[in-house]
Protein backbone atom coordinates (compact mmCIF):
# COMPACT_ATOMS: atom_id res chain seq x y z
CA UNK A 1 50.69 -28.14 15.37
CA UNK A 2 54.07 -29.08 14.10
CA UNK A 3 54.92 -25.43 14.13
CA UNK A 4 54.13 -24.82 17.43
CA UNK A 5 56.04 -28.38 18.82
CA UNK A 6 59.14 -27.24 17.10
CA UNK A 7 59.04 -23.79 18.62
CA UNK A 8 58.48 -25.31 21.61
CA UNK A 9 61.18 -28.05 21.40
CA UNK A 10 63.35 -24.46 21.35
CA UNK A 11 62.81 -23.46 24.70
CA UNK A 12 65.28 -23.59 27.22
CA UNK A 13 64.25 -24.43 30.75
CA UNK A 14 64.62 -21.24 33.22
CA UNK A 15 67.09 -21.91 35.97
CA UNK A 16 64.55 -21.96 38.98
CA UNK A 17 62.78 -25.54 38.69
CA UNK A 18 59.38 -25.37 40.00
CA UNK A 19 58.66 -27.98 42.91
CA UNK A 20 55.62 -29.44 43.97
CA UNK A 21 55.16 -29.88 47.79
CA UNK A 22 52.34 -31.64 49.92
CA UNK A 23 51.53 -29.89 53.18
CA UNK A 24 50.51 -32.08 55.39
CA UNK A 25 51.73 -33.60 58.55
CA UNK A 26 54.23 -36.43 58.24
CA UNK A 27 51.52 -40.13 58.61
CA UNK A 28 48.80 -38.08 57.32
CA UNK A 29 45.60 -40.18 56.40
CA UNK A 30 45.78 -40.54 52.57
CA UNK A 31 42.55 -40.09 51.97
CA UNK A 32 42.22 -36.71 54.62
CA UNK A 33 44.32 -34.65 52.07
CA UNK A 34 42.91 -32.17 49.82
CA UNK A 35 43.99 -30.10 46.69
CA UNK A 36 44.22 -27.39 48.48
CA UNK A 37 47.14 -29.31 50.63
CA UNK A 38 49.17 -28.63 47.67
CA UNK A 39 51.47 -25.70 46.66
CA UNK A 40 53.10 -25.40 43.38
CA UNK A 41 56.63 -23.48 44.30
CA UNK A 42 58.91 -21.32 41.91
CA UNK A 43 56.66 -21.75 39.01
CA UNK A 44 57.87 -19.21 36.43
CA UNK A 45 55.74 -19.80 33.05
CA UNK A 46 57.39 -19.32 29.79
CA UNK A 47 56.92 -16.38 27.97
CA UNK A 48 55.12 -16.03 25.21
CA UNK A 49 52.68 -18.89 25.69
CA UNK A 50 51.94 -21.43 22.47
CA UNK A 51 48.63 -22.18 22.02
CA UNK A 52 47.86 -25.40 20.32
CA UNK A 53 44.59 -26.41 18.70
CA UNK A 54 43.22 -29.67 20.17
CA UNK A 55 40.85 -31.95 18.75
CA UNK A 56 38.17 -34.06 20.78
C-alpha cells in the first residue's frame, strides 16, 4: 500500500473542482430530503485509478 499512497500523493488536482449541491427548496424539512436530492457537479476522476487492497 505504500506504493500506491506515494503514487497517489503525486497527483495533481485537475483545475475543475467538483461541487456537491443539495436540491431542494430553501426551509426544506431535514428529514424530507433524499439521496437522490443530491448531485455531484464537475466530477472528473483521475486517470488511471489506484486500487488499494483493504483489510477487514
Amino acid at each position: 500500500q505504500f506504493d500506491q499512497a506515494q503514487e497517489f500523493l503525486k497527483l495533481q488536482p485537475g483545475a475543475i473542482q467538483p461541487k456537491l449541491v443539495l436540491n431542494v427548496p430553501d426551509r426544506s424539512n431535514f428529514f424530507d430530503i433524499k439521496p437522490d436530492d443530491f448531485e455531484l457537479q464537475n466530477y472528473d476522476p483521475l486517470k488511471p485509478q489506484l486500487h488499494f487492497d483493504l483489510a477487514i
